[in-house]
C-alpha atoms as a PDB file:
ATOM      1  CA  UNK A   1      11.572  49.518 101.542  1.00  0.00           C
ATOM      2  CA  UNK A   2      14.298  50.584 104.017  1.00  0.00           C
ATOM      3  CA  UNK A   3      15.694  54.331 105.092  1.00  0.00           C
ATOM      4  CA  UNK A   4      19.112  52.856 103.570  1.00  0.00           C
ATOM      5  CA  UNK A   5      17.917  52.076 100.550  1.00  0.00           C
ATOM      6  CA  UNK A   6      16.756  55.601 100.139  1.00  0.00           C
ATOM      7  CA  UNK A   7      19.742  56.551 100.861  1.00  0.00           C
ATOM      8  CA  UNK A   8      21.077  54.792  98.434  1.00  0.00           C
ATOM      9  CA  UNK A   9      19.470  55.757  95.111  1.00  0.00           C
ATOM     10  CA  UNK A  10      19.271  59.497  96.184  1.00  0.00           C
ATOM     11  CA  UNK A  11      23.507  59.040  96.733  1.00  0.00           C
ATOM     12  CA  UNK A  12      23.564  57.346  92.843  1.00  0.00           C
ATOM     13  CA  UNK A  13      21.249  60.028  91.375  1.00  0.00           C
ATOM     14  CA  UNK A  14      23.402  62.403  93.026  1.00  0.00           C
ATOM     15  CA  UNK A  15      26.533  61.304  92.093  1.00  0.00           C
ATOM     16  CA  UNK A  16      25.531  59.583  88.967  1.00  0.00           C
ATOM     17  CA  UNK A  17      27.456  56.329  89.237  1.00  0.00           C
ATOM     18  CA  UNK A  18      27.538  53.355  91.645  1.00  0.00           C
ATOM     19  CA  UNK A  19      30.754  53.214  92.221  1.00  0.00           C
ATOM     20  CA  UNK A  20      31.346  57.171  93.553  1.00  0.00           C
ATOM     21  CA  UNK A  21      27.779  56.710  95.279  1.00  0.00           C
ATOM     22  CA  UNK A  22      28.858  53.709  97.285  1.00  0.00           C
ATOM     23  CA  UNK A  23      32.213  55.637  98.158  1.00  0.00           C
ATOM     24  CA  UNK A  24      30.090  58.243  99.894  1.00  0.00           C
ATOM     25  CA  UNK A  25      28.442  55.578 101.373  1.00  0.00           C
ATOM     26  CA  UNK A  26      30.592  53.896 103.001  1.00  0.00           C
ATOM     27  CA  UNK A  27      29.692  50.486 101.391  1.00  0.00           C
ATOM     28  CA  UNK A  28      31.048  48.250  99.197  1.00  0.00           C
ATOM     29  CA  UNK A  29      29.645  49.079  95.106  1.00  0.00           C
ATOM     30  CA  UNK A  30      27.992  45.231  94.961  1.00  0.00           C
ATOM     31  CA  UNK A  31      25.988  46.174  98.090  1.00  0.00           C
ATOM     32  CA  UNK A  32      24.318  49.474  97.135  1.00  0.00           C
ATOM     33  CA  UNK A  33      23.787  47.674  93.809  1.00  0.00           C
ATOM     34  CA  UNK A  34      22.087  44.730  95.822  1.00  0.00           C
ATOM     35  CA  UNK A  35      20.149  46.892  97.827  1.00  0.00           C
ATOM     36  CA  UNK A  36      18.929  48.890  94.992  1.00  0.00           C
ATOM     37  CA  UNK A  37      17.996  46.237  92.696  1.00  0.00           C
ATOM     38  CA  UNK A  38      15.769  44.829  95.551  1.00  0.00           C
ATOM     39  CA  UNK A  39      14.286  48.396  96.073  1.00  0.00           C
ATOM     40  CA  UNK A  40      12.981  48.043  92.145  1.00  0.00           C
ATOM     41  CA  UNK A  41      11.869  44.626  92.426  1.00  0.00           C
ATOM     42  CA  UNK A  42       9.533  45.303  95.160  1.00  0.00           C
ATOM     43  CA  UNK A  43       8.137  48.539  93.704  1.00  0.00           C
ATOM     44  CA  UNK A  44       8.161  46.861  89.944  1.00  0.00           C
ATOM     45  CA  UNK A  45       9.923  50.129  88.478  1.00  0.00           C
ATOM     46  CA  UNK A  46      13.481  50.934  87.338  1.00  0.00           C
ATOM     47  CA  UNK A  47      15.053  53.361  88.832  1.00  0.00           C
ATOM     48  CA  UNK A  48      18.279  54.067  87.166  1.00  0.00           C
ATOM     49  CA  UNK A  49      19.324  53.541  83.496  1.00  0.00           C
ATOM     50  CA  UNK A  50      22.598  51.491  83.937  1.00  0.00           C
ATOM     51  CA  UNK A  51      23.226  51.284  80.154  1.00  0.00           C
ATOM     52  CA  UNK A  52      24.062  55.416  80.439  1.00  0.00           C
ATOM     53  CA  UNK A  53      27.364  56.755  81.332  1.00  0.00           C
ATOM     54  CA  UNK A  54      26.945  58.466  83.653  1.00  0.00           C
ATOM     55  CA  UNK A  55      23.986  56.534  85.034  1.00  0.00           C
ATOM     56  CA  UNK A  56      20.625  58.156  84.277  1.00  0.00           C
ATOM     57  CA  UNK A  57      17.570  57.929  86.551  1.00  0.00           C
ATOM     58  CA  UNK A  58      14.339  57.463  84.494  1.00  0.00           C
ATOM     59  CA  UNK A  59      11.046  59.559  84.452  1.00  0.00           C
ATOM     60  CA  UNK A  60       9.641  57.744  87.588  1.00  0.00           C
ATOM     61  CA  UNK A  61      12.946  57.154  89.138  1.00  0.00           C
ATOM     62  CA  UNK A  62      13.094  61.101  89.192  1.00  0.00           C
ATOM     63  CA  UNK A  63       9.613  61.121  91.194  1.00  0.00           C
ATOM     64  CA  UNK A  64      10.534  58.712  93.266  1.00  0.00           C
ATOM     65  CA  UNK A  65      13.991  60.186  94.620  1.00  0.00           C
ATOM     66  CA  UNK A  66      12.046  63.411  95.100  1.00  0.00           C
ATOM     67  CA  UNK A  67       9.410  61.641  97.283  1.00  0.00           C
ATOM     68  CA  UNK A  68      12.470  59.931  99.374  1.00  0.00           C
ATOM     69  CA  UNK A  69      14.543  63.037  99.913  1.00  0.00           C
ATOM     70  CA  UNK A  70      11.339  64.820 101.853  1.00  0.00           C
ATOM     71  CA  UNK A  71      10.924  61.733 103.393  1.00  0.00           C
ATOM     72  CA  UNK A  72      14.240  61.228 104.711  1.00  0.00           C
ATOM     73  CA  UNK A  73      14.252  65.002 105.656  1.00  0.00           C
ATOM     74  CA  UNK A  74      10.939  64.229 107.851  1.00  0.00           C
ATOM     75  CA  UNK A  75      12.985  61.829 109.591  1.00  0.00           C
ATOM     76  CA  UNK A  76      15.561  64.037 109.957  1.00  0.00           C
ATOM     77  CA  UNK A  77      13.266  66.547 111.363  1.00  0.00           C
ATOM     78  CA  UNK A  78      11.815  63.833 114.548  1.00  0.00           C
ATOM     79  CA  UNK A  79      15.818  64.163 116.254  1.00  0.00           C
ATOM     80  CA  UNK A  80      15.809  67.778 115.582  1.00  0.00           C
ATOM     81  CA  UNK A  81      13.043  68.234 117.789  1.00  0.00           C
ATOM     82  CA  UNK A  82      14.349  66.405 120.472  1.00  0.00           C
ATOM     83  CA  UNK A  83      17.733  68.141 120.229  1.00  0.00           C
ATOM     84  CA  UNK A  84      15.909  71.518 120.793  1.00  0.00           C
ATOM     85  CA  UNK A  85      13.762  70.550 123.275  1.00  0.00           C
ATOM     86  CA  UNK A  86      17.080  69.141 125.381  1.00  0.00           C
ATOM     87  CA  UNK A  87      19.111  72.503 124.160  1.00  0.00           C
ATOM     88  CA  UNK A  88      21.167  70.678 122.491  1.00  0.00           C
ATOM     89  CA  UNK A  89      23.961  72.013 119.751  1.00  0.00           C
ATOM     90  CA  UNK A  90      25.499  69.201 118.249  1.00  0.00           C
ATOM     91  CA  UNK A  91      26.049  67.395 114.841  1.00  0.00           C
ATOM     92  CA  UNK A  92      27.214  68.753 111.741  1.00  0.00           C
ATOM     93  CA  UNK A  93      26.643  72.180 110.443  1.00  0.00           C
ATOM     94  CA  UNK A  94      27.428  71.974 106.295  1.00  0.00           C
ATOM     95  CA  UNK A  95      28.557  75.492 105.021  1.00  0.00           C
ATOM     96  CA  UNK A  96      28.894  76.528 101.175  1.00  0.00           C
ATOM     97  CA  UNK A  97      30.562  80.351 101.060  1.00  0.00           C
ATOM     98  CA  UNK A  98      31.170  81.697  97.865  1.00  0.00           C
ATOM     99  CA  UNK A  99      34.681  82.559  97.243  1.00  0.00           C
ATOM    100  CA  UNK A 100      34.448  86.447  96.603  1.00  0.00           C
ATOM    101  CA  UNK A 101      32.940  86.136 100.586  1.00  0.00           C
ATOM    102  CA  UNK A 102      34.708  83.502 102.160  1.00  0.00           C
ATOM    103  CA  UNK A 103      38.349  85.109 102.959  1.00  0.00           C
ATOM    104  CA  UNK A 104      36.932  88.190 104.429  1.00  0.00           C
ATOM    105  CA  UNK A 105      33.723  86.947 106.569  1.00  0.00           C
ATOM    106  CA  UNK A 106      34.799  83.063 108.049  1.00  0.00           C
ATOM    107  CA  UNK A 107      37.689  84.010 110.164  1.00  0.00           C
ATOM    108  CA  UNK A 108      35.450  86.779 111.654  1.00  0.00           C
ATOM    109  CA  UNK A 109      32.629  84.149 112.962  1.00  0.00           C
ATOM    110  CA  UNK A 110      34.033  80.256 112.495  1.00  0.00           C
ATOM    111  CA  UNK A 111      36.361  80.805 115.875  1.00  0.00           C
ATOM    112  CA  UNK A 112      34.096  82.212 118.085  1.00  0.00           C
ATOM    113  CA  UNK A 113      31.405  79.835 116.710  1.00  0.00           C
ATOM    114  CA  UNK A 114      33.635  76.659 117.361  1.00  0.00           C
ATOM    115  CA  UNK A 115      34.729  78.334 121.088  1.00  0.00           C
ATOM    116  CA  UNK A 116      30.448  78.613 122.030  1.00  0.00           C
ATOM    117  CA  UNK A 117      29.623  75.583 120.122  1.00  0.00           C
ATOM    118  CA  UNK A 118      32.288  72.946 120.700  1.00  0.00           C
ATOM    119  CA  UNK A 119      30.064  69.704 119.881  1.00  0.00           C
ATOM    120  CA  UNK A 120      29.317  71.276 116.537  1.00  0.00           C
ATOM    121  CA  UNK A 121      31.000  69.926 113.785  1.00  0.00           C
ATOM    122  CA  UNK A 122      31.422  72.820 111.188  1.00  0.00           C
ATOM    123  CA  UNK A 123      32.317  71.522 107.655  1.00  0.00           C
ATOM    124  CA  UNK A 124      32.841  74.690 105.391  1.00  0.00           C
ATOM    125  CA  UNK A 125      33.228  74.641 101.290  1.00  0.00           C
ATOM    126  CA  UNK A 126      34.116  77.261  98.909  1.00  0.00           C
ATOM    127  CA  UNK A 127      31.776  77.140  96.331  1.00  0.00           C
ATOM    128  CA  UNK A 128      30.445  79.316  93.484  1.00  0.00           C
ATOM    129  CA  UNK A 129      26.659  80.153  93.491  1.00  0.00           C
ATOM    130  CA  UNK A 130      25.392  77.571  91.245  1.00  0.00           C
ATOM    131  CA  UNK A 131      27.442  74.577  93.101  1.00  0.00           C
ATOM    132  CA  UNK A 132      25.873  75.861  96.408  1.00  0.00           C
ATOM    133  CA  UNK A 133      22.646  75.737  95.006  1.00  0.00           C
ATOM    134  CA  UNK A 134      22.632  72.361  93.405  1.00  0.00           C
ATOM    135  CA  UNK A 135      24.334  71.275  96.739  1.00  0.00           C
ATOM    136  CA  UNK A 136      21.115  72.427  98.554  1.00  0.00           C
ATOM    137  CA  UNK A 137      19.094  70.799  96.514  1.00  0.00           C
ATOM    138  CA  UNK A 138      20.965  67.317  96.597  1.00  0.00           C
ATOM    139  CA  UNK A 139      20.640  67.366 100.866  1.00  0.00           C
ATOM    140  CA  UNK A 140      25.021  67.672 100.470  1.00  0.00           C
ATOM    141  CA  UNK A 141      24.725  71.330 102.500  1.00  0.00           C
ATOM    142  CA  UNK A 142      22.895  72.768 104.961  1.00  0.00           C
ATOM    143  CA  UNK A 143      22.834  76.300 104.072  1.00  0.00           C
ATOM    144  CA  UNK A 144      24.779  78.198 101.922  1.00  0.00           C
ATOM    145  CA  UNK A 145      26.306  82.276 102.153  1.00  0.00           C
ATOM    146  CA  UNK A 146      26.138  83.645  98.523  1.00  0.00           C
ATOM    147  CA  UNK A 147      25.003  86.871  97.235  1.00  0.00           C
ATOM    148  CA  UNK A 148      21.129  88.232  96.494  1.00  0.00           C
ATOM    149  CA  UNK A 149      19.835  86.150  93.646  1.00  0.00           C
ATOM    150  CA  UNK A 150      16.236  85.678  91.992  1.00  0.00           C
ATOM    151  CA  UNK A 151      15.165  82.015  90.428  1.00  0.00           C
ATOM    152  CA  UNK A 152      16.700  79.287  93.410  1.00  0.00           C
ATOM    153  CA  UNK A 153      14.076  76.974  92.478  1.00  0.00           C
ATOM    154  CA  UNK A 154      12.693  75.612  95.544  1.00  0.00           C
ATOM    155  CA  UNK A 155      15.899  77.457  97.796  1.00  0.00           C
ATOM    156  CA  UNK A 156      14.416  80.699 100.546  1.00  0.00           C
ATOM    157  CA  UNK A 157      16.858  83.520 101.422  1.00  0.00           C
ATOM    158  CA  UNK A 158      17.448  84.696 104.462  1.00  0.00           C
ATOM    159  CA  UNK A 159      19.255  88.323 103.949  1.00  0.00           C
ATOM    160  CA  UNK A 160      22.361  89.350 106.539  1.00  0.00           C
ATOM    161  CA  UNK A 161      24.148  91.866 105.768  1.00  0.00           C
ATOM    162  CA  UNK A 162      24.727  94.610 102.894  1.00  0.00           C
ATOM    163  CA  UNK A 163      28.363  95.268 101.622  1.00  0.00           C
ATOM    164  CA  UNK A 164      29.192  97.689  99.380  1.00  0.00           C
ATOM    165  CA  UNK A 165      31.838  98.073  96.740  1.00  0.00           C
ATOM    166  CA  UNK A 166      34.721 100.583  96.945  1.00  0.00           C
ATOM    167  CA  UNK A 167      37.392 101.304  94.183  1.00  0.00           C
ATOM    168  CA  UNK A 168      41.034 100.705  94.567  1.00  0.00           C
ATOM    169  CA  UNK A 169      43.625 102.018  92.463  1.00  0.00           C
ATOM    170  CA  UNK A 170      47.322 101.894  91.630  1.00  0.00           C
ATOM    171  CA  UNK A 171      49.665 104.314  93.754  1.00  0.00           C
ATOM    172  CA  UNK A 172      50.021 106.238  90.562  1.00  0.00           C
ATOM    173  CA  UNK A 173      47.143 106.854  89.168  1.00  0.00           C
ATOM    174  CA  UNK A 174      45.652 110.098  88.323  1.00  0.00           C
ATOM    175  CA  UNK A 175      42.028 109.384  89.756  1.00  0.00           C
ATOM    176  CA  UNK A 176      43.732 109.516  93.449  1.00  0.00           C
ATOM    177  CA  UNK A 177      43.228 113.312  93.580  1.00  0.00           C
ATOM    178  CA  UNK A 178      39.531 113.146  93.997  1.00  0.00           C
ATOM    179  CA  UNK A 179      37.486 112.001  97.396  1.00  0.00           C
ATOM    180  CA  UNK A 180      34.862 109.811  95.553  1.00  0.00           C
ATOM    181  CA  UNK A 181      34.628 109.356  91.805  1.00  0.00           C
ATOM    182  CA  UNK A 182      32.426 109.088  88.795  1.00  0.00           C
ATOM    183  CA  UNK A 183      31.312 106.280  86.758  1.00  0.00           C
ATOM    184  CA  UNK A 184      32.124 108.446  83.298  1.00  0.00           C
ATOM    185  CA  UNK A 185      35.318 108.830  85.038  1.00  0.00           C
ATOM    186  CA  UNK A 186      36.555 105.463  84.693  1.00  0.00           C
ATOM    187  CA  UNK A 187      38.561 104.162  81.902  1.00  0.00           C
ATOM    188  CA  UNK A 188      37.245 100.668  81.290  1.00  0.00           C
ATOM    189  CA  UNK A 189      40.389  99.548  79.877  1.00  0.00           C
ATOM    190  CA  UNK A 190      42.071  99.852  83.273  1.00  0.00           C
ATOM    191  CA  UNK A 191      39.609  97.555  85.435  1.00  0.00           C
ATOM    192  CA  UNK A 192      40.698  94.203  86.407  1.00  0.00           C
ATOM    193  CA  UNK A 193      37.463  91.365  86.737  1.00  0.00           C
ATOM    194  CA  UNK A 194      37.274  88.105  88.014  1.00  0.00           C
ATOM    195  CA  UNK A 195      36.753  85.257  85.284  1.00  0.00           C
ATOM    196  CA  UNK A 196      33.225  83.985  84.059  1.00  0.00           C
ATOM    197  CA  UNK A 197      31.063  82.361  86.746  1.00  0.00           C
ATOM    198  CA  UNK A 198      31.891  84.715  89.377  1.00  0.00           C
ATOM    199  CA  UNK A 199      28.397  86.779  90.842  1.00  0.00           C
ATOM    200  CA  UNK A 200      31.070  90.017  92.156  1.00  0.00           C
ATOM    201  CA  UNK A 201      32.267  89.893  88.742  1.00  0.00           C
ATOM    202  CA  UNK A 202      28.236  89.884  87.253  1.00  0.00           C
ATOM    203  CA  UNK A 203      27.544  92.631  89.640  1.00  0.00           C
ATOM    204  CA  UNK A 204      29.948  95.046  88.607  1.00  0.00           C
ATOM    205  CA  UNK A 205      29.305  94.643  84.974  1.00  0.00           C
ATOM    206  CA  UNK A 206      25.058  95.141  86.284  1.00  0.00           C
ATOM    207  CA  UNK A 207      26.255  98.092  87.790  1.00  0.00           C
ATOM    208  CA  UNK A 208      28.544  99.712  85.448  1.00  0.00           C
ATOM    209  CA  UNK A 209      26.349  98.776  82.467  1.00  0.00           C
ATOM    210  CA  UNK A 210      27.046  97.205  78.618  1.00  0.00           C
ATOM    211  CA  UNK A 211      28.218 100.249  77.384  1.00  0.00           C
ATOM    212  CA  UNK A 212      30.972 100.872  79.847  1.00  0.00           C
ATOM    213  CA  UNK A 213      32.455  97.423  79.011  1.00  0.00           C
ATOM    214  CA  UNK A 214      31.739  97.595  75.351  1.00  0.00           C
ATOM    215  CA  UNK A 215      34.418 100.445  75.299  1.00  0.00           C
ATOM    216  CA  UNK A 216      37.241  98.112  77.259  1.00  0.00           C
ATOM    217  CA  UNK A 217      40.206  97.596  75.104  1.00  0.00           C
ATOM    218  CA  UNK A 218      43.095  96.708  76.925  1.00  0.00           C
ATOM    219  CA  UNK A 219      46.352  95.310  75.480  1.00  0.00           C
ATOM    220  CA  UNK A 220      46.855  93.498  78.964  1.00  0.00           C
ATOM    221  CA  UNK A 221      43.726  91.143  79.744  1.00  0.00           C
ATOM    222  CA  UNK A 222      44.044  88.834  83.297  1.00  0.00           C
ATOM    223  CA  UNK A 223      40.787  87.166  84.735  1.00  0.00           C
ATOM    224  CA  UNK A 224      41.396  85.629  88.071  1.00  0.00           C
ATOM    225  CA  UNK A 225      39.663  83.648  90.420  1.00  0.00           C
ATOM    226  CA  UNK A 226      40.729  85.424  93.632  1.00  0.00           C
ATOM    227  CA  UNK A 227      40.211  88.853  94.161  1.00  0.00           C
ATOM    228  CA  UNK A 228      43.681  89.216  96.346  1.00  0.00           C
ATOM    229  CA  UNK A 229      45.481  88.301  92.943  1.00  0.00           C
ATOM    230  CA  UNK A 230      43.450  91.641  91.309  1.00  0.00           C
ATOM    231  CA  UNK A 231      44.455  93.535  94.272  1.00  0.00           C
ATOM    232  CA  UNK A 232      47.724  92.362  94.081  1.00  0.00           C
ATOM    233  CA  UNK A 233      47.933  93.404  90.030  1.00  0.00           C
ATOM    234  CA  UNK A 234      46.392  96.705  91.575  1.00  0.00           C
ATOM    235  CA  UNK A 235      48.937  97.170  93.875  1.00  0.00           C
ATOM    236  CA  UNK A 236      51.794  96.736  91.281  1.00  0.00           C
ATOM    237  CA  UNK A 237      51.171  99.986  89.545  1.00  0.00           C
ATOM    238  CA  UNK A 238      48.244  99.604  87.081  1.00  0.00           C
ATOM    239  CA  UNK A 239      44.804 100.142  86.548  1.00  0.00           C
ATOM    240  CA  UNK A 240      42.256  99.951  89.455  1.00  0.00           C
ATOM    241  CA  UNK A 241      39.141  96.555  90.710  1.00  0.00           C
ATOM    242  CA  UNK A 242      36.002  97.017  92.847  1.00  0.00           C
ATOM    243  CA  UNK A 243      36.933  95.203  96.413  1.00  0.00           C
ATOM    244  CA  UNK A 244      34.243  94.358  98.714  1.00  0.00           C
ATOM    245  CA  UNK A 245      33.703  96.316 102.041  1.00  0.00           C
ATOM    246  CA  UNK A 246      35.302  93.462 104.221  1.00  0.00           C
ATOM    247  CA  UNK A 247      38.095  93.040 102.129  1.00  0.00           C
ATOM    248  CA  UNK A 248      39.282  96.541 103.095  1.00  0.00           C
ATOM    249  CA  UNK A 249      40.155  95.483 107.009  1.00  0.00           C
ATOM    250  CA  UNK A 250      42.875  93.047 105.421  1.00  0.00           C
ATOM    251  CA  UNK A 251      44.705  96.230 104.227  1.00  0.00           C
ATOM    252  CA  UNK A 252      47.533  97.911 105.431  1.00  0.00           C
ATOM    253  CA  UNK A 253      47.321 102.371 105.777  1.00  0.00           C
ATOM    254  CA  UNK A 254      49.003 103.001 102.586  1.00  0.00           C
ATOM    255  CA  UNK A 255      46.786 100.572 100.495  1.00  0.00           C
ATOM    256  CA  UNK A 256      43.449 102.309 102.239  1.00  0.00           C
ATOM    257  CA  UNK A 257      44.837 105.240 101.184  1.00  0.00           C
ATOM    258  CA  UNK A 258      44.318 104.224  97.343  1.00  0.00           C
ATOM    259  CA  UNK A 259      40.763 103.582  98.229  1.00  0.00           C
ATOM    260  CA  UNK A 260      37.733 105.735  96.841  1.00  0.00           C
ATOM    261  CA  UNK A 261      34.215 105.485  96.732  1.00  0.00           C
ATOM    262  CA  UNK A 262      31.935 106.042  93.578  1.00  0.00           C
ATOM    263  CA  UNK A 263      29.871 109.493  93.927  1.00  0.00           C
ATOM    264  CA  UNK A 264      26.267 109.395  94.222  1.00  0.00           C
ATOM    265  CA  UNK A 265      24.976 105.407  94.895  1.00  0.00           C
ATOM    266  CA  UNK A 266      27.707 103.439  95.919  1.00  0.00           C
ATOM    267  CA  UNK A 267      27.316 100.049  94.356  1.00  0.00           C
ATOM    268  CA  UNK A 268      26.371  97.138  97.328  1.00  0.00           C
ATOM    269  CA  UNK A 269      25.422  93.484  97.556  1.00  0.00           C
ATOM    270  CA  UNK A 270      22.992  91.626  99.593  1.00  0.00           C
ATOM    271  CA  UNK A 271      24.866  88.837 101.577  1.00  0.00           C
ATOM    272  CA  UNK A 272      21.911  85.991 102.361  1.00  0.00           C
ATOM    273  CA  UNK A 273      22.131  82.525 103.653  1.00  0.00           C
ATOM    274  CA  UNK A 274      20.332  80.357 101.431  1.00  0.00           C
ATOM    275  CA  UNK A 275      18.108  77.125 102.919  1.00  0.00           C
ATOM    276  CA  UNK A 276      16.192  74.700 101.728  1.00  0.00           C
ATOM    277  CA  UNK A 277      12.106  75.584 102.047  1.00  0.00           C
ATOM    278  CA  UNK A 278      12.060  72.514 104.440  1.00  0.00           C
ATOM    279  CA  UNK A 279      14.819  74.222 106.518  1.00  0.00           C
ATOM    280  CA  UNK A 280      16.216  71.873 109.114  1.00  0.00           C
ATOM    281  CA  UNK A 281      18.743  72.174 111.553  1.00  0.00           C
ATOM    282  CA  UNK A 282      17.686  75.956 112.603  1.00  0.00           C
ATOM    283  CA  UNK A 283      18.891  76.053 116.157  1.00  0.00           C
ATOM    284  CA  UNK A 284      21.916  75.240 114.588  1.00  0.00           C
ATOM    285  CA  UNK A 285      21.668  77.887 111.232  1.00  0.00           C
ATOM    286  CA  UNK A 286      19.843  80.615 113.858  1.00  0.00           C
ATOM    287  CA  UNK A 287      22.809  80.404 116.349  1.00  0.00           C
ATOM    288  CA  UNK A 288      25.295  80.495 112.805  1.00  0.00           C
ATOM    289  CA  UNK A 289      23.177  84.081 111.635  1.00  0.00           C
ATOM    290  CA  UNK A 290      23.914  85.566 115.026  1.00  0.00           C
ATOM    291  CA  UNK A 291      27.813  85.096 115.284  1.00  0.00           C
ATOM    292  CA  UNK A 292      27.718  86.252 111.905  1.00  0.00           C
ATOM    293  CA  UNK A 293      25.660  89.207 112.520  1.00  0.00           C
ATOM    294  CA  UNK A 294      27.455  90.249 115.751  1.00  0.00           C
ATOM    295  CA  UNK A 295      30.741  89.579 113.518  1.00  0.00           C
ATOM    296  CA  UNK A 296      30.112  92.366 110.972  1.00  0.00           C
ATOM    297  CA  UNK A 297      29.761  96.044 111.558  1.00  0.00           C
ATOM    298  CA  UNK A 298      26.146  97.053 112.242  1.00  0.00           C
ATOM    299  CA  UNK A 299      26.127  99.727 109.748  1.00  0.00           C
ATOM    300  CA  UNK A 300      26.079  96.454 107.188  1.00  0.00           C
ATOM    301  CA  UNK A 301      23.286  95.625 108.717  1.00  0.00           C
ATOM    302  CA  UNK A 302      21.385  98.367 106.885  1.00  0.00           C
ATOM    303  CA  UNK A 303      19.520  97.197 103.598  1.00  0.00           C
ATOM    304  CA  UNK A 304      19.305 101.372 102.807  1.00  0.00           C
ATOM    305  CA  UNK A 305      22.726 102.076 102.901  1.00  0.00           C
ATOM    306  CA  UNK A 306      23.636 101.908  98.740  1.00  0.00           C
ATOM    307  CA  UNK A 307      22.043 100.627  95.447  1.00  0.00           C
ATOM    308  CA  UNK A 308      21.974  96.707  95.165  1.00  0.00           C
ATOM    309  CA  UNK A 309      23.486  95.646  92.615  1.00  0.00           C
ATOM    310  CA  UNK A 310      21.031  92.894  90.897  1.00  0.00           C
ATOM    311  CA  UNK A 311      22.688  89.338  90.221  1.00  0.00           C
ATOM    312  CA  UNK A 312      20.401  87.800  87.581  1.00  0.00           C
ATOM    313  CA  UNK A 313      20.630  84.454  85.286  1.00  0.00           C
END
């Protein structure tokens, strides 16, 4: 049994195929195949299914792969105690940001990180929550920067920063005369959401509740992707979104001006990194929290400053 081979049928369970597997790789398909095949021989188990598409790994096949990905993250572990006992930063530093986060927050830290850190290797992807997570899991990330969420199934949080939600509204509209606003003061016909899968779009609906929403009836419906497309809608005279707190910096003074906060507990969102329980590479995620702390404003910092919105399955 070698360290490749491991690394070979955790890259086919991951990527269910031999072909895409080998691709990732770097080897040719008939020698991950090879090397696999002689991994079951001398354990006297199969592995993978090969008469599923996509492949299937069996019952023991699952255990296995389990038992190889903590090994391979012991090994892992041996250099990154040598690299902090030299000081070392170096190597590759795998980021998952979820989109709703990722406009506003990377170009605050990623170029002062790359300036401190240049033998770091910083590989960011925009990801929803559940690709992050899976990601995690699979060894393809090394941390990920997603919103508060319960059930990550063998995933810690580590909590940075609390943003809240503020309400932006069409030039025109009436709600403008008023400093801060009230939930029974919204018409839910007029809100603009981001599509299914989206955790800002989950949180709103948490916050405003099934009975706000069950009263929407617009004869305009858009779901986007991208909250600058909402704003954008926003800004063309009609209706009103939630943006985030960072989001605001990107506007210009006339577009603040259409801003407004919701009266009594204004809505926020627990911004965590989330690891893996056998959490390697923390120089590297430690120095990562810092630039990202020092890159927000401290009163973010704050975990009292507005009702969390919950983000649940």
């Amino acid at each position: 049994m070698t360290i490749t081979q491991l690394e070979y049928i955790i890259a086919v369970d991951t990527y269910k195929g031999f072909g895409e597997a080998a691709k990732k790789c770097f080897v040719t398909q008939p020698t991950l195949s090879m090397q696999i095949k002689k991994l079951e021989e001398e354990l006297d188990v199969v592995i993978f299914d090969r008469s599923k598409k996509p492949v299937l790994t069996t019952d023991i096949g699952n255990k296995i792969i389990e038992q190889a990905k903590m090994g391979l993250r012991e090994l892992k572990r041996v250099q990154e105690i040598i690299d902090n006992e030299r000081g070392e930063f170096s190597g590759t530093l795998r980021i998952g940001i979820i989109p709703t986060i990722s406009p506003y927050l990377i170009p605050r830290f990623a170029p002062n990180f790359v300036r401190k850190y240049p033998k770091v290797q910083m590989k960011i992807e925009e990801l929803l929550s559940e690709d992050i997570i899976q990601k995690l899991q699979n060894d393809q990330l090394d941390v990920g920067i997603m919103v508060h969420k319960e059930n990550l199934r063998g995933l810690v949080k580590i909590p940075l920063f609390y943003e809240q939600f503020l309400l932006y509204f069409s030039s025109n509209h009436t709600l403008l005369k008023n400093d801060a606003i009230s939930l029974n003061e919204l018409n839910p016909s007029e809100i603009w959401l981001l599509k299914e899968g989206h955790c800002f779009r989950d949180q709103i609906k948490n916050f405003c509740g099934e009975t706000f929403f069950s009263n929407k009836n617009s004869s305009l419906e858009f779901e986007s992707g991208s909250i600058e497309t909402l704003r954008k809608i926003v800004g063309n005279e009609f209706g009103y979104t939630l943006l985030p707190e960072l989001a605001i910096d990107e506007l210009i003074e006339s577009e603040k001006a259409k801003i407004r906060v919701l009266k009594s507990i204004v809505p926020t969102r627990e911004v965590s990194f989330v690891i893996h329980r056998s959490f390697l590479k923390e120089q590297l995620i430690n120095a990562l929290k810092h630039e990202i702390m020092s890159a927000v404003p401290k009163e973010m910092h704050n975990p009292e400053r507005g009702r969390i919105i919950p983000w649940e399955d």
